[in-house]
N, C-alpha and C. Protein backbone atom coordinates (compact mmCIF):
# COMPACT_ATOMS: atom_id res chain seq x y z
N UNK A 1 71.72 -35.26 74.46
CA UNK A 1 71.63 -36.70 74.61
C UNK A 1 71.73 -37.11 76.07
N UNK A 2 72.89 -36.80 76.61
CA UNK A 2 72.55 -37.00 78.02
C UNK A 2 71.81 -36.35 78.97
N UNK A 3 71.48 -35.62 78.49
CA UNK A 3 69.29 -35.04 79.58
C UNK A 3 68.76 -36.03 79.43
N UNK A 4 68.61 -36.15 77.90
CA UNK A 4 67.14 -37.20 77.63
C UNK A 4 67.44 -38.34 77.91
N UNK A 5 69.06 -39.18 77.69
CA UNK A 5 68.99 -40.34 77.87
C UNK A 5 69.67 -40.89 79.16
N UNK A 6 70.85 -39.81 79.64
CA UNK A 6 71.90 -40.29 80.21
C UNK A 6 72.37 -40.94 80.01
N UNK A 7 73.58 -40.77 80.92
CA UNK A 7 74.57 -41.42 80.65
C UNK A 7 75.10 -43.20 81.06
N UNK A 8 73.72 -43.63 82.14
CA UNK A 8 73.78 -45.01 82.05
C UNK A 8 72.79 -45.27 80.64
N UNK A 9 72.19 -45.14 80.07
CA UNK A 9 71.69 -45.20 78.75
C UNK A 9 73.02 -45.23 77.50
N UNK A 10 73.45 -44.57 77.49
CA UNK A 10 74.17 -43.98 76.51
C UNK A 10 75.57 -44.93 76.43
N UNK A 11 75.65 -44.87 77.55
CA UNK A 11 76.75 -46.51 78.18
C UNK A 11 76.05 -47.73 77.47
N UNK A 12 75.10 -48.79 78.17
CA UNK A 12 74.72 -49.16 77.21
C UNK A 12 74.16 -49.19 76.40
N UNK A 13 73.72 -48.87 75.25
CA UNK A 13 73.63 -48.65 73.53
C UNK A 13 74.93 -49.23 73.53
N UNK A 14 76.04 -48.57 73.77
CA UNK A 14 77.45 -48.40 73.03
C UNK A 14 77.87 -49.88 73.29
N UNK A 15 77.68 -50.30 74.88
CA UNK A 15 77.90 -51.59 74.95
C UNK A 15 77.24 -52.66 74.28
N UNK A 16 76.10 -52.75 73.92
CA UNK A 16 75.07 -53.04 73.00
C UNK A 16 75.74 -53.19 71.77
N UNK A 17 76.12 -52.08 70.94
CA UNK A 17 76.56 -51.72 69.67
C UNK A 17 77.97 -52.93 69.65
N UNK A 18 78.59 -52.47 70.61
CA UNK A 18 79.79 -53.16 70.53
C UNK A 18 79.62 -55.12 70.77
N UNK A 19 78.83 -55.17 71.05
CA UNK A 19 78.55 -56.83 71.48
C UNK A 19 77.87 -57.09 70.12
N UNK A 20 77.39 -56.51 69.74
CA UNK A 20 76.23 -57.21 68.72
C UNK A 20 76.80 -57.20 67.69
N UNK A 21 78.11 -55.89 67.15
CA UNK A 21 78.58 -56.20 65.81
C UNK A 21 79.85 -57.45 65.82
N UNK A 22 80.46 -57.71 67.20
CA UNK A 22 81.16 -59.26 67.57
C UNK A 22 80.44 -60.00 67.16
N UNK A 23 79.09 -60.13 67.73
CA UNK A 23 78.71 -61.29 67.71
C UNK A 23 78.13 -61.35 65.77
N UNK A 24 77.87 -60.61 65.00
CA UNK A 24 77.74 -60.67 63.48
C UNK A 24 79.23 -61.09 63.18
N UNK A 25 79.96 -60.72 63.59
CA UNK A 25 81.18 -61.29 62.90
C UNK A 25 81.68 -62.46 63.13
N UNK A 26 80.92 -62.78 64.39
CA UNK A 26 81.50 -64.51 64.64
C UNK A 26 80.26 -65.15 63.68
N UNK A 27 78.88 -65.02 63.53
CA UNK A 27 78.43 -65.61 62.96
C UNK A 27 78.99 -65.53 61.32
N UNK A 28 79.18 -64.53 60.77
CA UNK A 28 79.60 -64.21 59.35
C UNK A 28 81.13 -65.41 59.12
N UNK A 29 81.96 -65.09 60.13
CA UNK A 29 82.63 -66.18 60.20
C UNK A 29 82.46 -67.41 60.21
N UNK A 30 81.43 -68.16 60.82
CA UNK A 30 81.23 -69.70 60.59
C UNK A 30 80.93 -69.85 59.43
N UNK A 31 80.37 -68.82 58.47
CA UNK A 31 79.31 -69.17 57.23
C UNK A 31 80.86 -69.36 56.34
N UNK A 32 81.15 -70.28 55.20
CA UNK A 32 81.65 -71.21 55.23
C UNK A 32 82.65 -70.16 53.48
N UNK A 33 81.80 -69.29 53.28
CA UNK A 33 82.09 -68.37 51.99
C UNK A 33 82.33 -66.91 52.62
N UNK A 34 82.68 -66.40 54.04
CA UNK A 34 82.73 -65.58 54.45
C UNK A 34 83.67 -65.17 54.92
N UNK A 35 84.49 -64.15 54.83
CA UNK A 35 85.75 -63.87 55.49
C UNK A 35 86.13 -62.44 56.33
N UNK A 36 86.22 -62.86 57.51
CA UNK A 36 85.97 -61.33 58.02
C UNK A 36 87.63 -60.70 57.61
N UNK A 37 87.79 -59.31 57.39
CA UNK A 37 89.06 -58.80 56.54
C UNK A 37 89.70 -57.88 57.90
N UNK A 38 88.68 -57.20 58.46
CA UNK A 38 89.12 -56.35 60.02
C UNK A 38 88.39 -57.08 61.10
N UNK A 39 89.00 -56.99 62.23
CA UNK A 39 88.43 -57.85 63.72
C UNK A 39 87.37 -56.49 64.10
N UNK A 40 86.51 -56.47 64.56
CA UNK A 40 85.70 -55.94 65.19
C UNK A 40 86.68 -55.02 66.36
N UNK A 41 86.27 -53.55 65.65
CA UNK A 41 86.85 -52.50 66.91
C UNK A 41 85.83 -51.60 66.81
N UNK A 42 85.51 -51.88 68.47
CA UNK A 42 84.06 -50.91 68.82
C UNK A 42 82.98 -51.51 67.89
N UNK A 43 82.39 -51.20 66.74
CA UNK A 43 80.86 -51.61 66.76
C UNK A 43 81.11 -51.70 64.95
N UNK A 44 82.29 -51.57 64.53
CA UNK A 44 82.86 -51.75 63.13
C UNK A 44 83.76 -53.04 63.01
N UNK A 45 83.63 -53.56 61.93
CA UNK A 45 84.22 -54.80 61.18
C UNK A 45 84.08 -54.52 59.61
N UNK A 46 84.88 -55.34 58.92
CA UNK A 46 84.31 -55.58 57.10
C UNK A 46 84.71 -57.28 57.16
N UNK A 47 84.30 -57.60 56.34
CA UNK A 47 84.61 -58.75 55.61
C UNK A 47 84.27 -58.91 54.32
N UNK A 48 84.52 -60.41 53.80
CA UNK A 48 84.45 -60.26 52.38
C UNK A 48 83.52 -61.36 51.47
N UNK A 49 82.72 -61.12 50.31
CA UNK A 49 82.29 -62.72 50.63
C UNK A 49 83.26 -63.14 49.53
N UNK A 50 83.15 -64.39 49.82
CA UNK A 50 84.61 -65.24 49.25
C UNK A 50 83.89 -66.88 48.74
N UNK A 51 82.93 -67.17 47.99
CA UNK A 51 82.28 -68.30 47.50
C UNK A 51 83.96 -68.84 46.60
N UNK A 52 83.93 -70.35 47.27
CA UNK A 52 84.84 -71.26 45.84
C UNK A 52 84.09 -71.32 44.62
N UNK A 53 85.62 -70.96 44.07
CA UNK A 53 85.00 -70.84 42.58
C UNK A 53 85.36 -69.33 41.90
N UNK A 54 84.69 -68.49 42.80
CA UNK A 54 84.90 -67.01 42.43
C UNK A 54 86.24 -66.98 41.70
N UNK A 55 86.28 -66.26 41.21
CA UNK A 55 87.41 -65.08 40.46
C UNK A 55 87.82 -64.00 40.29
N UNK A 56 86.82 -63.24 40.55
CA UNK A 56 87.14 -61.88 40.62
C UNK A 56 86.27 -60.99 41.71
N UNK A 57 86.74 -60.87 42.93
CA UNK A 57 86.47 -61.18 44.68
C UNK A 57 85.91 -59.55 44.78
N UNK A 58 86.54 -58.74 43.93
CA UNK A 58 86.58 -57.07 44.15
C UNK A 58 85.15 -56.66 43.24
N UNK A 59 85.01 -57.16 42.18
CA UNK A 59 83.97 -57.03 42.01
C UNK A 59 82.87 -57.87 42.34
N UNK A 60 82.84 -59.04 42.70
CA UNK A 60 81.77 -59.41 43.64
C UNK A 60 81.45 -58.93 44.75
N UNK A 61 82.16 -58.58 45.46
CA UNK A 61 81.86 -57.90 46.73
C UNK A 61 81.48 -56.30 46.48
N UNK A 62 81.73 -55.88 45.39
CA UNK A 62 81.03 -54.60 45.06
C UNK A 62 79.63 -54.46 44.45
N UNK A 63 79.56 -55.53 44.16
CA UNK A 63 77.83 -56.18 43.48
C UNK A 63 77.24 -56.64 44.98
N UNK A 64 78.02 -57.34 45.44
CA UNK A 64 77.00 -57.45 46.97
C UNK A 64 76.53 -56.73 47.46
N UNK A 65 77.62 -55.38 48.09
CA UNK A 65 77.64 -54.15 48.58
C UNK A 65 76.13 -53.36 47.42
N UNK A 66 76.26 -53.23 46.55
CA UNK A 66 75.50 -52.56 45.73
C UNK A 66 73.95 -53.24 45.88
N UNK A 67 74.02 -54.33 45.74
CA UNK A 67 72.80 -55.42 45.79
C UNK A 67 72.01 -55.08 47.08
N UNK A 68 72.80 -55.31 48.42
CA UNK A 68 72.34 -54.96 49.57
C UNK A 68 71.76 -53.93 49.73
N UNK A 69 72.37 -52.29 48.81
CA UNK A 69 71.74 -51.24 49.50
C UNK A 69 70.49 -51.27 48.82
N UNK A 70 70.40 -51.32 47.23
CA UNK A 70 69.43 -51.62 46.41
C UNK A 70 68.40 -52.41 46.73
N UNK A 71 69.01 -53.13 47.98
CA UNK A 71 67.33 -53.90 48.63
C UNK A 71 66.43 -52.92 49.25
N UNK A 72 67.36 -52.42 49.95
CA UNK A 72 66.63 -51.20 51.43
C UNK A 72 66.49 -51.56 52.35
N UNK A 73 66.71 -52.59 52.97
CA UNK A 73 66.81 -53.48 54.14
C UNK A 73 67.48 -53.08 55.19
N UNK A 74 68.98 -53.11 54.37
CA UNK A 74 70.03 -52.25 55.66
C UNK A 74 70.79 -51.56 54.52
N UNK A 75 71.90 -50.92 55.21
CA UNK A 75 72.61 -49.88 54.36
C UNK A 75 74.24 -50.53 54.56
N UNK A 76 74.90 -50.71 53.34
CA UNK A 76 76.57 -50.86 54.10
C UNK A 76 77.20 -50.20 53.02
N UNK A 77 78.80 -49.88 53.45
CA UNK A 77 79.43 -49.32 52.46
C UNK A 77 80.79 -50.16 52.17
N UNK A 78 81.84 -49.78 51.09
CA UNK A 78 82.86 -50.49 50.99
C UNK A 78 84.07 -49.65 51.15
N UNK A 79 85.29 -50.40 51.09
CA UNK A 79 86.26 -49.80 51.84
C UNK A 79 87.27 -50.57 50.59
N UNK A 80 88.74 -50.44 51.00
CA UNK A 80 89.83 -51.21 50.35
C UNK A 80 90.56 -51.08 51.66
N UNK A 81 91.34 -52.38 51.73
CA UNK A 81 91.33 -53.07 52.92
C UNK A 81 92.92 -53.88 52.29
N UNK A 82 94.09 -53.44 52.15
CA UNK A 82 95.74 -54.22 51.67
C UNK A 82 95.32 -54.41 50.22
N UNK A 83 95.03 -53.56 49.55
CA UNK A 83 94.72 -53.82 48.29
C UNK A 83 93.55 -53.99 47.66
N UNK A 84 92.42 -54.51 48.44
CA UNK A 84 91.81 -55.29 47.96
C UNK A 84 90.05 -55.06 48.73
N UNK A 85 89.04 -55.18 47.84
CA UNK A 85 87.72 -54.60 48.25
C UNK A 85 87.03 -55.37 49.50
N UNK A 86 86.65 -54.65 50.84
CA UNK A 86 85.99 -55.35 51.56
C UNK A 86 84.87 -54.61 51.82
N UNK A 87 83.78 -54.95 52.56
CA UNK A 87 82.12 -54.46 52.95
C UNK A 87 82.24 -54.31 54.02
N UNK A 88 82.06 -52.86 54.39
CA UNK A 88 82.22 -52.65 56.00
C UNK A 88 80.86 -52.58 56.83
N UNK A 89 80.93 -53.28 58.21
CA UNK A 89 79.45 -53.07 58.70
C UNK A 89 80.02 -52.28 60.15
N UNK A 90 78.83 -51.97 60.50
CA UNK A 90 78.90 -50.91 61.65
C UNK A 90 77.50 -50.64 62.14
N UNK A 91 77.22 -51.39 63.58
CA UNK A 91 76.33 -51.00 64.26
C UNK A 91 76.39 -49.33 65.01
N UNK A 92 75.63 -48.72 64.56
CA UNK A 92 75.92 -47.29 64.97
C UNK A 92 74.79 -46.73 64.54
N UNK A 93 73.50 -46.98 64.23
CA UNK A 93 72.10 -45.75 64.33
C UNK A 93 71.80 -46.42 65.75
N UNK A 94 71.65 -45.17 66.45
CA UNK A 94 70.84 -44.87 67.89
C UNK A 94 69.80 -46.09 68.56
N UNK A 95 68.73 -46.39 67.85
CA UNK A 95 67.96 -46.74 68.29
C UNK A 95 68.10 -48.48 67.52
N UNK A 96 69.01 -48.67 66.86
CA UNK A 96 69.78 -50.37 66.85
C UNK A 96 69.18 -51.25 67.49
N UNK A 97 68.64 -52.31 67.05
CA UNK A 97 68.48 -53.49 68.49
C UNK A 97 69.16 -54.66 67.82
N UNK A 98 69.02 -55.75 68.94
CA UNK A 98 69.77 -56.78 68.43
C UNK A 98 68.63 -57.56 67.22
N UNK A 99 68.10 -57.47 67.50
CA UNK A 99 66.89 -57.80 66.23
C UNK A 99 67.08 -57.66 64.46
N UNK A 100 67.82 -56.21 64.80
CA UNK A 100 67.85 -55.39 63.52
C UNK A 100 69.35 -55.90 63.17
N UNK A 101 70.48 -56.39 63.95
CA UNK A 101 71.56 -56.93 63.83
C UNK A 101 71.17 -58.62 63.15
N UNK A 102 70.60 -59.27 63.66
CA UNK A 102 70.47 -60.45 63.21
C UNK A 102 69.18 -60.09 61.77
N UNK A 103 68.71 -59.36 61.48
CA UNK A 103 68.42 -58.86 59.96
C UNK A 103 69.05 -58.78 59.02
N UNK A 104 70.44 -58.18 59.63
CA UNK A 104 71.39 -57.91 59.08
C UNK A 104 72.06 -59.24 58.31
N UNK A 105 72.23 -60.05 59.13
CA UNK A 105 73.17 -61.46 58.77
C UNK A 105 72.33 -62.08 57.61
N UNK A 106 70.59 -62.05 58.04
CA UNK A 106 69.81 -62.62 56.90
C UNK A 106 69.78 -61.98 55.73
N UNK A 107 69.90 -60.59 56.07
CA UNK A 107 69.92 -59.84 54.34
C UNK A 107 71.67 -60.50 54.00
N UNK A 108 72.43 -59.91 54.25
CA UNK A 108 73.31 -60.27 53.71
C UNK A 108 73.97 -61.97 53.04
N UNK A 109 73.70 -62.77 53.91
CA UNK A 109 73.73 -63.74 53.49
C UNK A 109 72.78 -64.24 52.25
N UNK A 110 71.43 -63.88 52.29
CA UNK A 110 70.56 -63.89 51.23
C UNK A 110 70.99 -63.49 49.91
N UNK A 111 71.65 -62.34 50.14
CA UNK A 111 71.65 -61.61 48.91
C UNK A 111 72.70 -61.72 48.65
N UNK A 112 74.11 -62.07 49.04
CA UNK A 112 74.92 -62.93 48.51
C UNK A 112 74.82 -64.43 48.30
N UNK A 113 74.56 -65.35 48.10
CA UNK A 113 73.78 -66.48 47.65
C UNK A 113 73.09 -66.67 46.75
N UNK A 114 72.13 -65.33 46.77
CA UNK A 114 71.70 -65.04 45.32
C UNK A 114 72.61 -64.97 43.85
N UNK A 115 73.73 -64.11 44.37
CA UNK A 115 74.55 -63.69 42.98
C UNK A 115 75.24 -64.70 42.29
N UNK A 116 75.39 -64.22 40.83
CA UNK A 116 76.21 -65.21 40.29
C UNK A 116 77.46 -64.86 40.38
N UNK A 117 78.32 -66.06 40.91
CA UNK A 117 79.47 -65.94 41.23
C UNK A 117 80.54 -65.96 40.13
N UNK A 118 80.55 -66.11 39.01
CA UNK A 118 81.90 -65.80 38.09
C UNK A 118 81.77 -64.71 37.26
């Protein structure tokens, strides 16, 4: 990796990685049914979606998680997080752009919005 790319390359990506999954989590945060569960360290966060009304938060967010990969769009996985189910994201394939990050916010938000919530 560092022949082909070096190491000012390789620097930023990472800085890249790390700015762009902040900045998904501040947007995921304004959205009004969204709750981020970990702060962004390095290029990882989860949050949760959290629509009023819901009732049962662990399995919605495991139908999201499931829904999302089942699109093919992007890929995420889930975690348990003080008990309780969260969706972890993580900017981390190589060739990432910020493009493919703000894809990200539209699939996800889409496809939670879609579901039925009780």
């Amino acid at each position: 990796l560092i022949r082909s790319y070096g190491l000012d390359d390789l620097r930023q990506r990472i800085r890249n990685h790390v700015a762009w999954s902040k900045a998904l989590a501040e947007r995921l945060r304004k959205e009004p049914d969204f709750e981020i569960v970990t702060e962004p360290v390095l290029s990882l966060f989860s949050f949760c979606y959290t629509p009023q009304g819901a009732t049962d938060l662990d399995s919605l967010n495991q139908r999201l998680v499931d829904a999302i990969n089942d699109d093919g769009r992007i890929y995420l996985t889930q975690t348990i997080f003080e008990g309780r189910k969260a969706i972890r994201f993580q900017v981390g394939q190589f060739d990432c752009t910020e493009a493919d990050v703000a894809t990200a916010f539209d699939v996800i938000t889409e496809i939670a919005r879609s579901l039925e919530t009780q």
